[in-house]
C-alpha atoms as a PDB file:
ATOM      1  CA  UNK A   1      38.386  78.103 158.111  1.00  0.00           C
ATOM      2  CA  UNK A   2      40.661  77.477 161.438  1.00  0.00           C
ATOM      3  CA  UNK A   3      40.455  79.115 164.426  1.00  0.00           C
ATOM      4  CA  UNK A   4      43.859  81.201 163.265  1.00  0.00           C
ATOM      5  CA  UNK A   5      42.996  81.680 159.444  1.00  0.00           C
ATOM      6  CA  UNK A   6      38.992  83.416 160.593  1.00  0.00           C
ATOM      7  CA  UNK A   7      40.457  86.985 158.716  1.00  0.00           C
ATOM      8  CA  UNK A   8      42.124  87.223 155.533  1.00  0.00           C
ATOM      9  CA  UNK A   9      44.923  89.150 158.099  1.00  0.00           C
ATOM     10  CA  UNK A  10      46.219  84.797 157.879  1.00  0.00           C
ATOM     11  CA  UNK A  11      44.501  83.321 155.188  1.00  0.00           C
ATOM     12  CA  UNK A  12      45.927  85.919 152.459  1.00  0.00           C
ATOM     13  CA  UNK A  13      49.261  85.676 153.890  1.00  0.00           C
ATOM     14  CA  UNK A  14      48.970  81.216 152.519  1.00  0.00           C
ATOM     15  CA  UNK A  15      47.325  81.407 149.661  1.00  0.00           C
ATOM     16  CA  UNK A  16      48.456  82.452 146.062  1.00  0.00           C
ATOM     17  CA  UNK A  17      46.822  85.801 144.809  1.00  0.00           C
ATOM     18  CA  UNK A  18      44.889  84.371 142.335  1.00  0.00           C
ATOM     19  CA  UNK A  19      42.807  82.520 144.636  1.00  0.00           C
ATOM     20  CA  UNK A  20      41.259  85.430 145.742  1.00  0.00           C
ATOM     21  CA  UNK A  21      41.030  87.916 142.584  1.00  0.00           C
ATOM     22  CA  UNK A  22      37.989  89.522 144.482  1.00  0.00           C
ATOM     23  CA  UNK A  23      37.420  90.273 147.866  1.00  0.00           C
ATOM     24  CA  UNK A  24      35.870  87.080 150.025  1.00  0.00           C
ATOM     25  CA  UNK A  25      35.162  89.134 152.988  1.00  0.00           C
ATOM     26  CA  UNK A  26      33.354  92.465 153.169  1.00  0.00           C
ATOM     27  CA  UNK A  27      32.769  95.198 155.790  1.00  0.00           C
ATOM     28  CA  UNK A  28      31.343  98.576 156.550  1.00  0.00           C
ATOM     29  CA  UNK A  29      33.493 100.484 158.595  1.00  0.00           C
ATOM     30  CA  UNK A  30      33.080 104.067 160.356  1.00  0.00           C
ATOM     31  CA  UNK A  31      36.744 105.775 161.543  1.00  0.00           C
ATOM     32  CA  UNK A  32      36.629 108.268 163.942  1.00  0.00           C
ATOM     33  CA  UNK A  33      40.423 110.178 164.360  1.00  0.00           C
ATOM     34  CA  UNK A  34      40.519 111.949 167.910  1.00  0.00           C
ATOM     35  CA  UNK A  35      43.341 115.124 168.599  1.00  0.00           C
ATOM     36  CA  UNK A  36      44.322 115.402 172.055  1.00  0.00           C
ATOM     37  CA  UNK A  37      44.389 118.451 174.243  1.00  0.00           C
ATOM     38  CA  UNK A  38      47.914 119.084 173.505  1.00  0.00           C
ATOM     39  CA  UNK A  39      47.068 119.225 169.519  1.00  0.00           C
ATOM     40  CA  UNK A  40      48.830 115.628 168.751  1.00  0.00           C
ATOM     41  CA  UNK A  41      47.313 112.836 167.105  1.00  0.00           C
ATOM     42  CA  UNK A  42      45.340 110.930 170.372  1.00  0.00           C
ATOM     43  CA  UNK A  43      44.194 107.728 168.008  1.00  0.00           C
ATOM     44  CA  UNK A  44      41.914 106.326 165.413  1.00  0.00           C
ATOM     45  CA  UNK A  45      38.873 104.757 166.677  1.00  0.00           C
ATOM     46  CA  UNK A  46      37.215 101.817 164.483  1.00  0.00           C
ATOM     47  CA  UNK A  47      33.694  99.933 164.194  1.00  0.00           C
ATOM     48  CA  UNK A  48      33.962  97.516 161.569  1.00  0.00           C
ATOM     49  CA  UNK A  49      30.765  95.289 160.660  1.00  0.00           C
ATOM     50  CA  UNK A  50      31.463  92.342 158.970  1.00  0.00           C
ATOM     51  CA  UNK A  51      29.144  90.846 156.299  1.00  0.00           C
ATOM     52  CA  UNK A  52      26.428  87.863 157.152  1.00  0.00           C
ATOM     53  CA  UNK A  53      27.991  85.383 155.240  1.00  0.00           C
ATOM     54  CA  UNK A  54      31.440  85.724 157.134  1.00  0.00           C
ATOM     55  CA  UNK A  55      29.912  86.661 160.173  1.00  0.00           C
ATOM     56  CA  UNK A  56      27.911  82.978 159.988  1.00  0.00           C
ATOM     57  CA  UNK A  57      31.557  81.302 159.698  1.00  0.00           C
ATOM     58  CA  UNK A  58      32.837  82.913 162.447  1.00  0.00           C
ATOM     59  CA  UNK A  59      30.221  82.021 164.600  1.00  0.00           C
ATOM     60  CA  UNK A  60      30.751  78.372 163.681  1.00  0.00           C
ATOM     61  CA  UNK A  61      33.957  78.385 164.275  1.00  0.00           C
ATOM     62  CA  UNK A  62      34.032  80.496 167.886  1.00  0.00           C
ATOM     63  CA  UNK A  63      30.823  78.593 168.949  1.00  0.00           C
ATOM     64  CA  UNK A  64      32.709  75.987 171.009  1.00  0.00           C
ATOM     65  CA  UNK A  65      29.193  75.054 173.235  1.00  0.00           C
ATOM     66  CA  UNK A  66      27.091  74.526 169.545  1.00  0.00           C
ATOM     67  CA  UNK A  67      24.269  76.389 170.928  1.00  0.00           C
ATOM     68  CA  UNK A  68      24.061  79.242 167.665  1.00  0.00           C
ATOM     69  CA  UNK A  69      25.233  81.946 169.368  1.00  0.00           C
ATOM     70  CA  UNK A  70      28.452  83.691 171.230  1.00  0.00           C
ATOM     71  CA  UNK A  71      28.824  83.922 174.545  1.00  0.00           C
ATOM     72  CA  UNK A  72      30.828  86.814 176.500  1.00  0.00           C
ATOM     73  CA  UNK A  73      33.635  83.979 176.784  1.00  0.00           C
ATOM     74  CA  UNK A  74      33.851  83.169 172.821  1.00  0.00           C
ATOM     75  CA  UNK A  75      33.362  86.611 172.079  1.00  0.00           C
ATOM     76  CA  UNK A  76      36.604  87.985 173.956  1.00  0.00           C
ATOM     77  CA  UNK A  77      38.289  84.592 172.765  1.00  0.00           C
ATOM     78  CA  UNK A  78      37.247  86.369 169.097  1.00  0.00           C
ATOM     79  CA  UNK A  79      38.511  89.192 169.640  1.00  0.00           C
ATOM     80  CA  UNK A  80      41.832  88.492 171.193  1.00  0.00           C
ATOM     81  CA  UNK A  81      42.242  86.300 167.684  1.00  0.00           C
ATOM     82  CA  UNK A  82      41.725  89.484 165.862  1.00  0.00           C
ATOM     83  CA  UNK A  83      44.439  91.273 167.902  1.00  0.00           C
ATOM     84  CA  UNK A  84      47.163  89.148 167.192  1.00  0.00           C
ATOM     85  CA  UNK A  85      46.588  87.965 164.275  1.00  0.00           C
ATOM     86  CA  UNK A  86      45.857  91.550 162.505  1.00  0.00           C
ATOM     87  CA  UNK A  87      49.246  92.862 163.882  1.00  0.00           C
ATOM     88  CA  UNK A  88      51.057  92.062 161.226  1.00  0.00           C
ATOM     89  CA  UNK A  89      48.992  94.049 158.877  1.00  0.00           C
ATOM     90  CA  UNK A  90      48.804  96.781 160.828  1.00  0.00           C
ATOM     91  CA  UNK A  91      45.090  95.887 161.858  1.00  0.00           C
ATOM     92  CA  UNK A  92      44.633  97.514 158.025  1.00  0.00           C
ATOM     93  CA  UNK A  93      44.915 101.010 159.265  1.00  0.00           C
ATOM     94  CA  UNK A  94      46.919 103.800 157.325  1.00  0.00           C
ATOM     95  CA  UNK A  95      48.226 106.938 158.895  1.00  0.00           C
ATOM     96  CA  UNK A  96      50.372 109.379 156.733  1.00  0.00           C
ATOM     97  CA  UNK A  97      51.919 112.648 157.366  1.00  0.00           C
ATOM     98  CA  UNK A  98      52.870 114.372 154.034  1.00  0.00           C
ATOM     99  CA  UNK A  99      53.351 111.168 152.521  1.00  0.00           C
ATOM    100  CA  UNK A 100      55.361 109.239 155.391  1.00  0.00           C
ATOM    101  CA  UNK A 101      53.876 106.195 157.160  1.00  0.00           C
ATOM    102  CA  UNK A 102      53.390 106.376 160.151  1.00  0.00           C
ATOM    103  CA  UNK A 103      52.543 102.754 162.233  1.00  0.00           C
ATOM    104  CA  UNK A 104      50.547 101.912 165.155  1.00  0.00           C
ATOM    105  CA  UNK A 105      50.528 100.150 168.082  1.00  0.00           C
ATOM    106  CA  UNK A 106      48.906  97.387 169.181  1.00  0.00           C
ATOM    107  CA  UNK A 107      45.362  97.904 170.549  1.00  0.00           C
ATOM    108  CA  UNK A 108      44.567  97.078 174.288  1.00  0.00           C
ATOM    109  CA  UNK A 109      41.930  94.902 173.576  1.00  0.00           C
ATOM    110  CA  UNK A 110      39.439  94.780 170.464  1.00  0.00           C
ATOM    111  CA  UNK A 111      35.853  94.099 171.417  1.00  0.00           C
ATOM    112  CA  UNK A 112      33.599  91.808 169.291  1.00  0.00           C
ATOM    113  CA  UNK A 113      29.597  91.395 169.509  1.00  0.00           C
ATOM    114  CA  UNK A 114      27.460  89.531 167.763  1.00  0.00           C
ATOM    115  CA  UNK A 115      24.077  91.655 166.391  1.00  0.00           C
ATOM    116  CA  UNK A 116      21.763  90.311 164.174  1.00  0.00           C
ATOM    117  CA  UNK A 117      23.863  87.808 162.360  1.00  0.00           C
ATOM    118  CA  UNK A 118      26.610  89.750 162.115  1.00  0.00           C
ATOM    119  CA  UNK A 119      30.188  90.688 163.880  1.00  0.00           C
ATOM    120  CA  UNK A 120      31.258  94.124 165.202  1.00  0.00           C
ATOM    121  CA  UNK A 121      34.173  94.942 165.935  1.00  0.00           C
ATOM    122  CA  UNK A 122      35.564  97.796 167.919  1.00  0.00           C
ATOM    123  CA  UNK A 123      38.895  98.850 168.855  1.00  0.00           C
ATOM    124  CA  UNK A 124      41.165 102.016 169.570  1.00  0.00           C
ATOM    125  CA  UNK A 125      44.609 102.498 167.774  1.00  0.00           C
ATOM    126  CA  UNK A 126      47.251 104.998 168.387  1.00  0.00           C
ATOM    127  CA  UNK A 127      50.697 105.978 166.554  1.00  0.00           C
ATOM    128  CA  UNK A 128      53.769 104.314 167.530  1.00  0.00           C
ATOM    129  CA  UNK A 129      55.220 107.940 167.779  1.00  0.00           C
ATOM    130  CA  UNK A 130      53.685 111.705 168.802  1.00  0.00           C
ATOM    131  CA  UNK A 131      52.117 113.190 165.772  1.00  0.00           C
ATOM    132  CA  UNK A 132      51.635 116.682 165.139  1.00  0.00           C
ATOM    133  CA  UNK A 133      48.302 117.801 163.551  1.00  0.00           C
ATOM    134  CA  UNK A 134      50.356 119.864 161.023  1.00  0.00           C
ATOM    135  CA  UNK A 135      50.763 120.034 157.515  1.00  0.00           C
ATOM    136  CA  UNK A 136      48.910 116.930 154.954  1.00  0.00           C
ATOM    137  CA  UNK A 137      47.387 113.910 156.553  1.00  0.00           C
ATOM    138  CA  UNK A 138      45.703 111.054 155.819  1.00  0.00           C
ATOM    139  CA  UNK A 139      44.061 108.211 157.686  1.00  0.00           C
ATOM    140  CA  UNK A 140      42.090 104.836 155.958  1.00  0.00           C
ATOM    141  CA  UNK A 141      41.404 101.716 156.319  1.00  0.00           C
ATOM    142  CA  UNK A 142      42.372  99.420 153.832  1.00  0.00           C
ATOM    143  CA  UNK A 143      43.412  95.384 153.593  1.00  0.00           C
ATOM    144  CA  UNK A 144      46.748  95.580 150.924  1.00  0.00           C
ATOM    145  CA  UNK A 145      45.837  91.643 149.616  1.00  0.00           C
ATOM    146  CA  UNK A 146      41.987  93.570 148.718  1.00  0.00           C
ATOM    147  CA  UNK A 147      40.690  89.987 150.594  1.00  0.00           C
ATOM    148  CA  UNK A 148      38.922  92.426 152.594  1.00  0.00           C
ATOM    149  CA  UNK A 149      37.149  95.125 151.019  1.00  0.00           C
ATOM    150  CA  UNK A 150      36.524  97.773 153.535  1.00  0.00           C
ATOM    151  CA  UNK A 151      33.754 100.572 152.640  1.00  0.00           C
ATOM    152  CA  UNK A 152      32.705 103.443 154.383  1.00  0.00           C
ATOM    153  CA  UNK A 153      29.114 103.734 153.227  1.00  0.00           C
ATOM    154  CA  UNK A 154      28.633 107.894 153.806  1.00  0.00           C
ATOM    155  CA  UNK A 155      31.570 110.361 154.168  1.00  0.00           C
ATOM    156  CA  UNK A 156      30.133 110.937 157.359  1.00  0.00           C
ATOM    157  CA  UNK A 157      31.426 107.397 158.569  1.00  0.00           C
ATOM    158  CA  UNK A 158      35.046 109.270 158.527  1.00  0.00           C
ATOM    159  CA  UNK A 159      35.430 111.860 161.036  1.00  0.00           C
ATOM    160  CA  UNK A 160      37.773 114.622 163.025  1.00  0.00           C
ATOM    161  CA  UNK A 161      37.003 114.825 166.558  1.00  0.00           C
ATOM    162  CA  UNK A 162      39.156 117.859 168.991  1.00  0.00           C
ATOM    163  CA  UNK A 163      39.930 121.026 168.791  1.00  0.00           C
ATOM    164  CA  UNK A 164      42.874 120.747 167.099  1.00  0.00           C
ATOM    165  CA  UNK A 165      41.079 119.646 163.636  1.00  0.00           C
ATOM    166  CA  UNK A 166      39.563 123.311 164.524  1.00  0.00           C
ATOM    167  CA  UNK A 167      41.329 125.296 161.282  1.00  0.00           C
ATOM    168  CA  UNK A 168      42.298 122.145 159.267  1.00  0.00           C
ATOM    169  CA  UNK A 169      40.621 121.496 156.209  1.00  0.00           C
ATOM    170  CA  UNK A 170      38.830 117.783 155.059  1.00  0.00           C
ATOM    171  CA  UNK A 171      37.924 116.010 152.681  1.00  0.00           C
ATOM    172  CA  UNK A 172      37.082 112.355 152.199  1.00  0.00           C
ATOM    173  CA  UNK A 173      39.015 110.642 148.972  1.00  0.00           C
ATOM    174  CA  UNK A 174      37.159 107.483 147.346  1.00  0.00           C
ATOM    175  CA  UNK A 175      39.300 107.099 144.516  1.00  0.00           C
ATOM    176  CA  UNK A 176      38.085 105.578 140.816  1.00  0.00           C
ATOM    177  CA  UNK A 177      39.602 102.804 140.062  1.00  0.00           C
ATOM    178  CA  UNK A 178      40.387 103.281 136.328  1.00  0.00           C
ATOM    179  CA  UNK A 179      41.328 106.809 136.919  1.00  0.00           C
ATOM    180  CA  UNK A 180      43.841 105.478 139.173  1.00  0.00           C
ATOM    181  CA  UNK A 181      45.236 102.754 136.729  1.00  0.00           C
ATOM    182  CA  UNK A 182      45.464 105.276 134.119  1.00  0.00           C
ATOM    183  CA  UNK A 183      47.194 107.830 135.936  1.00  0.00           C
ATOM    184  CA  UNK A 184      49.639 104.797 137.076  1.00  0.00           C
ATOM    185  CA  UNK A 185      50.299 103.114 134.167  1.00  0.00           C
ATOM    186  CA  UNK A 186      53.803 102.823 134.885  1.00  0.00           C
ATOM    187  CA  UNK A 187      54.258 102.492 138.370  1.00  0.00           C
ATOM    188  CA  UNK A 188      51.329  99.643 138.336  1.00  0.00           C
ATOM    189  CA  UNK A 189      53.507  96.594 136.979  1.00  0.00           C
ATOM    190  CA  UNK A 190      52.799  92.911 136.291  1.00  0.00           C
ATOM    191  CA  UNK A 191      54.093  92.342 139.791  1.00  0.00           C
ATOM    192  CA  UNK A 192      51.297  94.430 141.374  1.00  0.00           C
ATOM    193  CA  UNK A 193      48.464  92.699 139.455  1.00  0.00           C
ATOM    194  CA  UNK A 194      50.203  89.163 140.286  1.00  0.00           C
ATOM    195  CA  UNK A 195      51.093  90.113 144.083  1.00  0.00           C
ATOM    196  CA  UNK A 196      49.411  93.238 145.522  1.00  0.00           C
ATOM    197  CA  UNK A 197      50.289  91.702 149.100  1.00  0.00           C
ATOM    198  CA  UNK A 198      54.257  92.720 148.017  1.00  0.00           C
ATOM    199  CA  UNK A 199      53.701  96.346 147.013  1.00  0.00           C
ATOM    200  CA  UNK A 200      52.327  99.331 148.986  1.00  0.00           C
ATOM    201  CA  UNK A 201      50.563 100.867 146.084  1.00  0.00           C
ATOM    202  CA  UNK A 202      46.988  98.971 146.950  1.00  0.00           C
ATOM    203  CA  UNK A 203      46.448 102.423 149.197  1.00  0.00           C
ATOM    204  CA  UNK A 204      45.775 104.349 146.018  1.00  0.00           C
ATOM    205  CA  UNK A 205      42.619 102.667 145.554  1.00  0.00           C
ATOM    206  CA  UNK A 206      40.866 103.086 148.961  1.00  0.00           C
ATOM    207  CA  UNK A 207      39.160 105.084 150.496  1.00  0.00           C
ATOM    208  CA  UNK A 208      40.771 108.037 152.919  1.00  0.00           C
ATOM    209  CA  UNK A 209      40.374 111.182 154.890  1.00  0.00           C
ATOM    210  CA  UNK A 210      42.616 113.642 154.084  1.00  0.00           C
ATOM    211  CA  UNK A 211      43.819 116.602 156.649  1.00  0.00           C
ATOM    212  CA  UNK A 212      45.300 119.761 155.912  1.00  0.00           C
ATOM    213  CA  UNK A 213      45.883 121.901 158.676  1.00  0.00           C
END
């Protein structure tokens, strides 16, 4: 893998979708969504830990002195990769407000370490516009090409921090898969199996928090 094509944010965006039928790369996330004092959506705080496989082709590739490990120089080089090169997709993060998308900026900075043979990731993102913890909301985490599978091992890795979330109800969503088909039968065409990366409906299978205050 290049420098450029390290996430599937690139290499699912240049290769047909039946290369990759499966996800290649896998992580377990934990998404922490912070309300402000003035009861607006602050932002949505991510750790994402990549898998050991992955992780061991990023370091080859980000190693640039060959001595097996990533220095405070490759590491921010690694993670200002991941910044650009995940804008396009949104850095896979979903924010909805009865039903409308809602995007998000571009983080500051996204910091990388190297533990144990594997990458973490952290970063901060906010929305591109205020947001007002009222009515149905939902926040994931989700690649659309499913290159990436992203899992949140315990409900508890998706969480409401301020005192806005106060009186709003949660409840973390990890939908089945052939429930979802079947209650989509229609809406799920040819085209979505062929192309995922062209539809928006790949957010019915993940995982989500969902909000109702």
């Amino acid at each position: 893998m290049t420098k450029l094509g390290w996430l599937a944010a690139t290499a699912f965006a240049l290769l047909p979708w039946q290369a990759f039928a499966h996800p290649h790369i896998f992580v377990d996330a934990r998404l922490e969504v912070l309300a402000g004092a003035d009861g607006n959506l602050a932002e949505l705080r991510n750790v994402w830990r990549f898998d050991e496989v992955f992780s061991s082709s990023v370091l080859l590739d980000f190693d640039k002195n060959a001595d097996l490990k990533l220095d405070d120089k490759e590491l921010a080089e690694l993670g200002e990769t991941m910044r650009k090169s995940l804008a396009d997709f949104h850095y896979f993060t979903t924010i909805t407000v009865d039903g409308k998308n809602i995007p998000v900026a571009k983080p500051d900075v996204i910091h990388v370490v190297y533990k144990d043979q594997q990458i973490l990731a952290f970063f901060a993102v906010k929305p591109t516009q205020p947001v007002k913890l009222k009515g149905q909301l939902s926040f994931g985490v989700y690649d659309p090409s499913m290159y990436t599978a992203v899992d949140f091992p315990k409900d508890e890795d998706l969480v409401t921090e301020g005192k806005a979330f106060a009186t709003c109800k949660r409840k973390v969503v990890r939908p089945n898969p052939d429930e979802v088909i079947a209650q989509n039968k229609d809406s799920l065409t040819a085209a979505f199996f062929n192309d995922p990366t062209g539809t928006d409906m790949t957010k019915m299978f993940a995982t989500r928090l969902e909000v109702t205050c």
